[in-house]
Protein backbone atom coordinates (compact mmCIF):
# COMPACT_ATOMS: atom_id res chain seq x y z
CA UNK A 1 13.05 18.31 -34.50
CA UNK A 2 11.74 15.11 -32.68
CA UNK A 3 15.42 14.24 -31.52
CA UNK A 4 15.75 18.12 -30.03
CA UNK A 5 12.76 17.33 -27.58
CA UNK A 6 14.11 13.68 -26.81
CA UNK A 7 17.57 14.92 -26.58
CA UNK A 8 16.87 17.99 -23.87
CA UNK A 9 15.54 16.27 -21.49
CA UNK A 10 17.85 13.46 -21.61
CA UNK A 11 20.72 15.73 -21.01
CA UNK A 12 19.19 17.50 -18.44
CA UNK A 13 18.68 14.40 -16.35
CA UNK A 14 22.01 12.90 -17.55
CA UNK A 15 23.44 16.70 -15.65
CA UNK A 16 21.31 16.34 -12.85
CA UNK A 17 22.57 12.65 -11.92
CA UNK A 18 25.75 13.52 -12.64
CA UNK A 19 25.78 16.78 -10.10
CA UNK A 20 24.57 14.36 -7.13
CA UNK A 21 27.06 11.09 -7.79
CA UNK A 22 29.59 11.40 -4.85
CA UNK A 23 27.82 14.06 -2.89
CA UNK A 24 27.52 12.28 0.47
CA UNK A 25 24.15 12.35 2.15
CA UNK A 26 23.50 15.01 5.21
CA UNK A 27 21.79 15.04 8.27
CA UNK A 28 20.92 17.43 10.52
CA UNK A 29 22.18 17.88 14.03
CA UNK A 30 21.70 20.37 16.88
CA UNK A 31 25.02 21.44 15.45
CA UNK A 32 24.44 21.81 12.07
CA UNK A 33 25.30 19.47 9.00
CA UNK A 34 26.99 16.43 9.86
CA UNK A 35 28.30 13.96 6.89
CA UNK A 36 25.87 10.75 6.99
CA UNK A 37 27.61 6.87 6.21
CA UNK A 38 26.10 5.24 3.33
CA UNK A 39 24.33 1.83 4.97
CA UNK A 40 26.90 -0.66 6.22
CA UNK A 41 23.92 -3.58 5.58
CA UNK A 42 21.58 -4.08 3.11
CA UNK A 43 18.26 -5.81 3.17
CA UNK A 44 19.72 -8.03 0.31
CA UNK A 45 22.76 -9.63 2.54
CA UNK A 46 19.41 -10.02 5.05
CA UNK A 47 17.95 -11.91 2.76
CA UNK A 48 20.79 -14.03 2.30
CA UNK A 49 19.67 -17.04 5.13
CA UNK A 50 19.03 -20.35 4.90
CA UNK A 51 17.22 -22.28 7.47
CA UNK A 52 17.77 -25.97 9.18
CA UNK A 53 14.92 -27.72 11.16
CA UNK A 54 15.48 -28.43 14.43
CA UNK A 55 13.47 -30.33 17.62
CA UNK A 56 12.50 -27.83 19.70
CA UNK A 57 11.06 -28.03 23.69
CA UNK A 58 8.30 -25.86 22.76
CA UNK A 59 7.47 -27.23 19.33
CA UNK A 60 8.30 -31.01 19.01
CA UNK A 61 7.26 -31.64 15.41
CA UNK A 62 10.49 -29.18 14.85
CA UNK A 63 10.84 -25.49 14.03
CA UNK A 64 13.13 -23.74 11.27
CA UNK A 65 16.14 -22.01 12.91
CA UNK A 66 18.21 -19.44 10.89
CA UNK A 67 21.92 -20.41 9.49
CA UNK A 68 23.87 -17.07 9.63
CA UNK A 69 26.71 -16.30 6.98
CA UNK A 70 29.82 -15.47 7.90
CA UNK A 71 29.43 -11.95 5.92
CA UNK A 72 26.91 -11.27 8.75
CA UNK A 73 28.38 -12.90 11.62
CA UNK A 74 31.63 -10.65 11.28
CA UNK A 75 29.41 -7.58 11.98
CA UNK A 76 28.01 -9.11 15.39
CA UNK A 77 28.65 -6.67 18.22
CA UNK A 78 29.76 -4.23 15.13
CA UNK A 79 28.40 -0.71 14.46
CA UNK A 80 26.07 -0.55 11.26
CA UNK A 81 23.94 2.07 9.44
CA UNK A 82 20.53 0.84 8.59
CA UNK A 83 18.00 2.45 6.49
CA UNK A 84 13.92 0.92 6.20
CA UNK A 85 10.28 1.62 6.71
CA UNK A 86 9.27 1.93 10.95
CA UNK A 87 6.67 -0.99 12.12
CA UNK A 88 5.33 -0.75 15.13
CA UNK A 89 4.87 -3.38 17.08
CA UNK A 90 2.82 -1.98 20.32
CA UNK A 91 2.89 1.34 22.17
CA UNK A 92 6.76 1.72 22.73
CA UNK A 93 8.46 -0.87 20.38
CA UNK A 94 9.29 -0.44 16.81
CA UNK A 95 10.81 -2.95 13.90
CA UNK A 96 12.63 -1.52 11.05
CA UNK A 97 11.52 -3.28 7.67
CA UNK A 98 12.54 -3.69 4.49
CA UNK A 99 8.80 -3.34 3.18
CA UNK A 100 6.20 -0.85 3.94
CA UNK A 101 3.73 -2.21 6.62
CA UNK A 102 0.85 -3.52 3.84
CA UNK A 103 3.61 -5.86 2.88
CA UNK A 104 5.89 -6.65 5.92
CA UNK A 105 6.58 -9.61 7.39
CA UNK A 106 3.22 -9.66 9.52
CA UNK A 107 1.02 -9.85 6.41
CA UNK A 108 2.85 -12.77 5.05
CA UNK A 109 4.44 -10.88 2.24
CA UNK A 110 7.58 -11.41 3.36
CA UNK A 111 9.93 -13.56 5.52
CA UNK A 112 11.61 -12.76 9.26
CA UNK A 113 14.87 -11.73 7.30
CA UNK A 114 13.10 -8.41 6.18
CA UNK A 115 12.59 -7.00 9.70
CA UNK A 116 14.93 -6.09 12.57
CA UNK A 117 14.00 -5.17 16.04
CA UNK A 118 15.08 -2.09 16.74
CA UNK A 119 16.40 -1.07 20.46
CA UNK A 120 16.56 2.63 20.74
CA UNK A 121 18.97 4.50 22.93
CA UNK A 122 16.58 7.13 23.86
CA UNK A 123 13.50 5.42 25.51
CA UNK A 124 10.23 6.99 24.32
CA UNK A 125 10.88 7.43 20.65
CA UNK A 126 7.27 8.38 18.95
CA UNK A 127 7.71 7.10 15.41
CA UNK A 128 4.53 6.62 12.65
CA UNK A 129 3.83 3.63 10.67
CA UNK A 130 6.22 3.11 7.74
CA UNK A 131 8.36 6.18 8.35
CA UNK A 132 11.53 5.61 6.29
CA UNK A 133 14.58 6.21 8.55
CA UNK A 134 17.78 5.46 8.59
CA UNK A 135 19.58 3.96 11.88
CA UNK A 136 22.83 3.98 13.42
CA UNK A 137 23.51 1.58 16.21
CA UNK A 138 25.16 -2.10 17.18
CA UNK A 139 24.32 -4.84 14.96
CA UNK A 140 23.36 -8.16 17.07
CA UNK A 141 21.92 -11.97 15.22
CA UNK A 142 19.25 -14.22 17.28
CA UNK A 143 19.77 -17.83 15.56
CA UNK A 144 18.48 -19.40 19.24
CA UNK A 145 15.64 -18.55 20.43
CA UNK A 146 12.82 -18.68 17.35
CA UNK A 147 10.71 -16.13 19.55
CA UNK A 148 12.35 -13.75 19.03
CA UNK A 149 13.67 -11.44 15.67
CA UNK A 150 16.61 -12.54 13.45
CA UNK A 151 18.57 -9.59 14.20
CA UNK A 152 18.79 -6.67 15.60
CA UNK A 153 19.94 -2.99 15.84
CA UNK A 154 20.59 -1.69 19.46
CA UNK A 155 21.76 1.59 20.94
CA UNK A 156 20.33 3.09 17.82
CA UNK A 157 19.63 6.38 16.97
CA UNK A 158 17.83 7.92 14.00
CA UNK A 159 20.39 9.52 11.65
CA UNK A 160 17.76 10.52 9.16
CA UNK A 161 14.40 10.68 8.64
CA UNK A 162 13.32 12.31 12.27
């Protein structure tokens, strides 16, 4: 009798992952249901960096600058879909990370390859703090100027999660 009530709800859950493999995600648009891409990055090829001191004008004792791979310098200029928690950064500019705000990159939880500055196409977006979203836009890399993010997503626009 015990393996009737283990098997059950195995089964049903075994049917119920079965019924959603291969459905693709929706979103919604003024004109109804359009199919969603799955993401074209992942906050795991992010995280795949490696770092190379360098003098710097600003700091002369040297400052880490980020070695790109060639997985991620392929997709420069490229379109990309994006999914991650919404930081905000001040009153009109957001960063999409990989970890909720109480564990971003800010609170030293994490390191600059778990964020991306996010430029939206529409000006004016009102977003709330770690709203997960998923972005479509133009991927760009930063490993220059160490003032600025690692990379980037511009032209985006929210695909999911509004």
């Amino acid at each position: 009798m015990r393996k009737l009530f283990f098997f059950i709800p195995v089964l049903l859950i075994s049917a119920f992952m079965l019924t959603s493999v291969g459905q693709p995600e929706k979103a919604f648009t003024a004109a109804g249901y359009t199919t969603v891409v799955a993401d074209t990055l992942s906050w795991k090829l992010l995280g795949q960096i490696k770092y190379e001191k360098k003098p710097s004008k600003e700091y002369p004792e040297g400052v880490m600058y980020p070695i790109i791979n060639s997985t991620l310098k392929a997709k420069k200029s490229k379109p990309i879909v994006m999914s991650g928690f919404i930081i905000p950064i001040d009153n009109k500019t957001y960063a999409l990370s990989k970890n909720v705000f109480a564990s971003c990159f800010f609170c030293g939880q994490a390191g600059p390859e778990t964020i991306m500055g996010i430029k939206f196409r529409e000006p004016g977006i009102k977003l709330k703090t770690d709203q997960y979203v998923t972005l479509k836009g133009t991927f760009r890399y930063n490993d220059s100027d160490v003032d600025d993010w690692i990379y980037h997503i511009e032209d985006a626009v929210i695909v999911k999660g509004r």
